[in-house]
PDB file of N, CA and C in Angstrom:
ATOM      1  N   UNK A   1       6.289 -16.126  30.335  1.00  0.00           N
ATOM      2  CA  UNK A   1       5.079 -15.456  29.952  1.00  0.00           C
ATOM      3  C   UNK A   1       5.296 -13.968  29.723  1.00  0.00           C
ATOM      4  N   UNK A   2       6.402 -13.466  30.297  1.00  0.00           N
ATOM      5  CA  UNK A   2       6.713 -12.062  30.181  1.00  0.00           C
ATOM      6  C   UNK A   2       7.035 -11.614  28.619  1.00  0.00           C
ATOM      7  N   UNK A   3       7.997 -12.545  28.378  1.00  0.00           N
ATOM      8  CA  UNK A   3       7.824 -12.378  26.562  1.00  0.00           C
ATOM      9  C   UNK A   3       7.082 -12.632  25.786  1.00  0.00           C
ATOM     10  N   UNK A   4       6.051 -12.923  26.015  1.00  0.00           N
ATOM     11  CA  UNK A   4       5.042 -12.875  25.381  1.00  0.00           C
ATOM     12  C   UNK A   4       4.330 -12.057  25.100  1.00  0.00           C
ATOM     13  N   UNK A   5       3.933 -10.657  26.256  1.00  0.00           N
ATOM     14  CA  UNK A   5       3.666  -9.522  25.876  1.00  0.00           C
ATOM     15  C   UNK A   5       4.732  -8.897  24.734  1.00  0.00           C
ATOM     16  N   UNK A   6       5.628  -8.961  25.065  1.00  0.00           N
ATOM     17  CA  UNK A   6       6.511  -8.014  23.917  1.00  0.00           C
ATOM     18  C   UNK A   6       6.832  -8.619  22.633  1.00  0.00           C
ATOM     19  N   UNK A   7       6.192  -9.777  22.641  1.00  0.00           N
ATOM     20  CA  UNK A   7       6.293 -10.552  20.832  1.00  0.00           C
ATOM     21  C   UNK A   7       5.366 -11.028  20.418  1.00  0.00           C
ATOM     22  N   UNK A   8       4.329 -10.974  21.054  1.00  0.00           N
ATOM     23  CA  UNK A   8       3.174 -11.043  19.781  1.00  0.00           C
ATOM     24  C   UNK A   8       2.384  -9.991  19.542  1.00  0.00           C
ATOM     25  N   UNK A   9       2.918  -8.490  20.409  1.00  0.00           N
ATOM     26  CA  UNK A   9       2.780  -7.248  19.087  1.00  0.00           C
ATOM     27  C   UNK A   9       3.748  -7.237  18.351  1.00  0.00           C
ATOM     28  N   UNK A  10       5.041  -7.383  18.654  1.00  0.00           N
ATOM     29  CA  UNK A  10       6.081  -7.197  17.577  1.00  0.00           C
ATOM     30  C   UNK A  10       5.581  -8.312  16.080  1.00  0.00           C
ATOM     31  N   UNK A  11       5.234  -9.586  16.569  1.00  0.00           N
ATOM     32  CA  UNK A  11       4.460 -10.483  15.036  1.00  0.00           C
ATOM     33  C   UNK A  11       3.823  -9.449  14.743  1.00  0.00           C
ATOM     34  N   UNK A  12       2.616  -9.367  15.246  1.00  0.00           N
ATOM     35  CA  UNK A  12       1.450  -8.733  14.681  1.00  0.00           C
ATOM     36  C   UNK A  12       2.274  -7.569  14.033  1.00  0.00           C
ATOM     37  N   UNK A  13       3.210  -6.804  14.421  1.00  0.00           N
ATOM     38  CA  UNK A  13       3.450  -5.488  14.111  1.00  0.00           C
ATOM     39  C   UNK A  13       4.628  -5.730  12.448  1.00  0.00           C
ATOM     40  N   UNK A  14       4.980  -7.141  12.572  1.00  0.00           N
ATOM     41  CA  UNK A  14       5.513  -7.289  11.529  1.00  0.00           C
ATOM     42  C   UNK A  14       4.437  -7.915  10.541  1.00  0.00           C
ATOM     43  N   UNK A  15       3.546  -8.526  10.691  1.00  0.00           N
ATOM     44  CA  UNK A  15       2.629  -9.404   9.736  1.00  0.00           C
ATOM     45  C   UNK A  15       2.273  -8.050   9.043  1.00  0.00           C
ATOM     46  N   UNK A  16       1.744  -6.989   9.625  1.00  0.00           N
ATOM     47  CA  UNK A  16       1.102  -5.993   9.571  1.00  0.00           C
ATOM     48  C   UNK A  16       2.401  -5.087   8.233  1.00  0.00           C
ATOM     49  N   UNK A  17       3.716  -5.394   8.584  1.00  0.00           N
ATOM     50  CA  UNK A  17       4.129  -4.392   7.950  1.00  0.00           C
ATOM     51  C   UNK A  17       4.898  -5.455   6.030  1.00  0.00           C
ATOM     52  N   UNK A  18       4.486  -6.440   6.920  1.00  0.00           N
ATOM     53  CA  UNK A  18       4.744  -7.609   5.488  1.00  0.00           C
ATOM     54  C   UNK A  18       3.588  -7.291   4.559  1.00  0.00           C
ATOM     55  N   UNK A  19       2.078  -7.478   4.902  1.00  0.00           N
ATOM     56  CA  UNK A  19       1.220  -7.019   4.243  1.00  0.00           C
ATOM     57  C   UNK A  19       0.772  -5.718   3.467  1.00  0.00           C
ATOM     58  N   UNK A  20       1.248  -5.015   4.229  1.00  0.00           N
ATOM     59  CA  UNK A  20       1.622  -3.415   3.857  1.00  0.00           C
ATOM     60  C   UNK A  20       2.441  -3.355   2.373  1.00  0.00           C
ATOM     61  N   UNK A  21       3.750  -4.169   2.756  1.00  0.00           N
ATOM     62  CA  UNK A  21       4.679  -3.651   1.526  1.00  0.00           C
ATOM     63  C   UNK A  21       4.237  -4.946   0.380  1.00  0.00           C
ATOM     64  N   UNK A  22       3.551  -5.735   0.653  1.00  0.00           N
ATOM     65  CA  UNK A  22       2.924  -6.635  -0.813  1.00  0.00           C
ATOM     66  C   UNK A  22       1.826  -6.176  -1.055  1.00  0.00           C
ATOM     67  N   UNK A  23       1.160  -5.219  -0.561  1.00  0.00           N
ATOM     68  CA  UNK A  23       0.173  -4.138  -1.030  1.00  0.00           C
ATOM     69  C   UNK A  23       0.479  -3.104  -1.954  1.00  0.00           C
ATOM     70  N   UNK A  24       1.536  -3.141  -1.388  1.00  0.00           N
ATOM     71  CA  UNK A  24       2.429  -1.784  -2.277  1.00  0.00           C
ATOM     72  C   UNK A  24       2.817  -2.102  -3.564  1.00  0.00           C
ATOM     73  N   UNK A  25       3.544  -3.145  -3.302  1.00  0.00           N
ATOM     74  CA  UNK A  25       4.225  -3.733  -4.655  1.00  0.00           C
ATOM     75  C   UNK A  25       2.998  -3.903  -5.729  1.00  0.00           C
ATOM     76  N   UNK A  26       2.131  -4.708  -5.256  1.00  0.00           N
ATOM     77  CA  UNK A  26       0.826  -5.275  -6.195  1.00  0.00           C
ATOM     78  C   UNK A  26       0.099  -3.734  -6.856  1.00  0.00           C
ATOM     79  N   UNK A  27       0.318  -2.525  -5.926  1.00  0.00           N
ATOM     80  CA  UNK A  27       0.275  -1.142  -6.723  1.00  0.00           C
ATOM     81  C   UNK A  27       0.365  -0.986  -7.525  1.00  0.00           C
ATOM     82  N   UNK A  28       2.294  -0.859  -7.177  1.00  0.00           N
ATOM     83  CA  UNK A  28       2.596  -0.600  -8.046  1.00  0.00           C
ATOM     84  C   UNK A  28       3.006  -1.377  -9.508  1.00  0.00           C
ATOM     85  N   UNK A  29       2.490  -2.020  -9.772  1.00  0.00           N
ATOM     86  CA  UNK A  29       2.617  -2.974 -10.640  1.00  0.00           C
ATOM     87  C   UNK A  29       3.884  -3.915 -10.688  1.00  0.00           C
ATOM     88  N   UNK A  30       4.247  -4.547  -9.781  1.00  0.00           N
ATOM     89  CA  UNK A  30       5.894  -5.334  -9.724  1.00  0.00           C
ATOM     90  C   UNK A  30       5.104  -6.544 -10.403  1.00  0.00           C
ATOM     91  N   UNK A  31       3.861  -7.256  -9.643  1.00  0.00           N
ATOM     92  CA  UNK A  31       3.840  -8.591 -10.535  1.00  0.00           C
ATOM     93  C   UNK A  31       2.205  -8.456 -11.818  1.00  0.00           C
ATOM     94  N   UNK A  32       2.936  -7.423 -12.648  1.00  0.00           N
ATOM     95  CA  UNK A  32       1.805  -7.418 -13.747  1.00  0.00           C
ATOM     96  C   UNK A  32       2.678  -8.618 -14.841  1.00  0.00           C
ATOM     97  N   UNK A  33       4.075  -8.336 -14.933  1.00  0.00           N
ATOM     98  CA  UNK A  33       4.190  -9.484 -16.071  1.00  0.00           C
ATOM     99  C   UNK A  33       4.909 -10.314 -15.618  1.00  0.00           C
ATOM    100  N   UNK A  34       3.932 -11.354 -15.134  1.00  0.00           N
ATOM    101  CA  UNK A  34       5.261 -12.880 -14.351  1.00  0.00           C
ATOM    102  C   UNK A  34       5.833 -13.368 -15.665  1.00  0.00           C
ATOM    103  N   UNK A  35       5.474 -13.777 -17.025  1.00  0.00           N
ATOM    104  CA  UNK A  35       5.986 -13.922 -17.996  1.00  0.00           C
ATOM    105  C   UNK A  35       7.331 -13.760 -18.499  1.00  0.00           C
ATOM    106  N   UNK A  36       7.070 -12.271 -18.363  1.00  0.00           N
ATOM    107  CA  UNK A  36       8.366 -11.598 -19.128  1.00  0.00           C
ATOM    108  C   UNK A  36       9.669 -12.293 -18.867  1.00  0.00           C
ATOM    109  N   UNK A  37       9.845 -11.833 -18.081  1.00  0.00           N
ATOM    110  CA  UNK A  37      11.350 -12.274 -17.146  1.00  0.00           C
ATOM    111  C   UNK A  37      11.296 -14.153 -17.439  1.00  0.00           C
ATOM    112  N   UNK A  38      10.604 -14.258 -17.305  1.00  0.00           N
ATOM    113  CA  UNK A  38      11.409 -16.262 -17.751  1.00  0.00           C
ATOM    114  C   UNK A  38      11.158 -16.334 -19.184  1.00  0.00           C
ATOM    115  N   UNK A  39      11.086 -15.574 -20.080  1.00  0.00           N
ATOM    116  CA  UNK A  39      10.639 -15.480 -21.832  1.00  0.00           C
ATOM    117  C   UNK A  39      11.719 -14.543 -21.913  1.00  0.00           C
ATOM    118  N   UNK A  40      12.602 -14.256 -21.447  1.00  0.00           N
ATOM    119  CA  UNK A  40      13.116 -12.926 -22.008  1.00  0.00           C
ATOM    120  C   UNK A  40      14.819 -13.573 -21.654  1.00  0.00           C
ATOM    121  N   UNK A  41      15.126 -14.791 -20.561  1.00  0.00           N
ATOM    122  CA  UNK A  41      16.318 -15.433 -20.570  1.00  0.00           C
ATOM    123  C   UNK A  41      16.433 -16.043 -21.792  1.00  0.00           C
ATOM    124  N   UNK A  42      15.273 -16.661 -22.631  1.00  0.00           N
ATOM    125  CA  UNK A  42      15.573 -17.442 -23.710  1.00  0.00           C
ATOM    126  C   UNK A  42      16.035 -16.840 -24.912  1.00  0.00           C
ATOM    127  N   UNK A  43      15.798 -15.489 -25.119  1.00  0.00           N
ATOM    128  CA  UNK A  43      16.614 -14.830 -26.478  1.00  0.00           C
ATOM    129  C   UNK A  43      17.716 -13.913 -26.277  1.00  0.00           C
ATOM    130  N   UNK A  44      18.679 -14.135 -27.126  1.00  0.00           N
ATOM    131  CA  UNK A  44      19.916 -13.791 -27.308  1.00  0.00           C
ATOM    132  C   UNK A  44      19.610 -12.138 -27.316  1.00  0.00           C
ATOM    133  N   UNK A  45      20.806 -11.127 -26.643  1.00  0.00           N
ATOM    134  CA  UNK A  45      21.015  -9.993 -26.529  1.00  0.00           C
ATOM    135  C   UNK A  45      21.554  -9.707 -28.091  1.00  0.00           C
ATOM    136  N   UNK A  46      21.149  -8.693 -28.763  1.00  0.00           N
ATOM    137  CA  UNK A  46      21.757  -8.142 -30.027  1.00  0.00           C
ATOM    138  C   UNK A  46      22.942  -7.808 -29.300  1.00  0.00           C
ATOM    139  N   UNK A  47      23.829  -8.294 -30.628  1.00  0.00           N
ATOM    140  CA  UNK A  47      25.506  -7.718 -30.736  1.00  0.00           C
ATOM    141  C   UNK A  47      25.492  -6.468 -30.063  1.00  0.00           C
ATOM    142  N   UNK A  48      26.437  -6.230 -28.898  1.00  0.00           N
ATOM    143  CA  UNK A  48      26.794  -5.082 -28.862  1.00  0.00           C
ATOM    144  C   UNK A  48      27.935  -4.668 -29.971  1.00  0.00           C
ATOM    145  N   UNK A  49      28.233  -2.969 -30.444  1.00  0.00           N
ATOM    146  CA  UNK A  49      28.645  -2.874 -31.388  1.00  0.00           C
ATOM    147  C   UNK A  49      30.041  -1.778 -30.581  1.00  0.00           C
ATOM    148  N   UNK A  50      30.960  -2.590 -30.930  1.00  0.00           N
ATOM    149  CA  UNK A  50      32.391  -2.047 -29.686  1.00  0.00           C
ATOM    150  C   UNK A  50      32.998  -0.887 -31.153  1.00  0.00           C
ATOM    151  N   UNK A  51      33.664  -0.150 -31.315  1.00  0.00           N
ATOM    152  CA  UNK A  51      34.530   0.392 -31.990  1.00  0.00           C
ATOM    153  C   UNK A  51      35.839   0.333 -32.225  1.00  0.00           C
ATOM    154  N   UNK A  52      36.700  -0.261 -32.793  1.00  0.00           N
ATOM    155  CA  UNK A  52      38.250  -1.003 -32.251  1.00  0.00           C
ATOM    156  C   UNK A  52      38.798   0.314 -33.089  1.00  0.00           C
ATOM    157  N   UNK A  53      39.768   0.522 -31.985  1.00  0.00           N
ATOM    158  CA  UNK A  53      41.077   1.482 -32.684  1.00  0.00           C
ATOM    159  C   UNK A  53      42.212   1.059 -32.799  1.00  0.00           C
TER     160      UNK A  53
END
């Protein structure tokens, strides 16, 4: 029972800091385009253009 005081603030103190940083993210805009990124594996990269000597 003794650990119990010292880990379910530490949860709480992590739930608390999980929620925090997917607050943040959703800010800052990380998931505005779920799209992109699985539409954007399907087309080919233009030629890179090397210079041969």
């Amino acid at each position: 029972m003794d650990a119990l005081i010292f880990l379910v603030p530490l949860a709480l103190l992590m739930g608390a800091l999980g929620l925090v940083a997917f607050l943040w993210n959703l800010r800052s805009g990380q998931y505005e385009d779920l799209d992109g990124a699985a539409s954007r594996i399907l087309f080919d990269d233009p030629p890179c253009k090397e210079s041969r000597r």
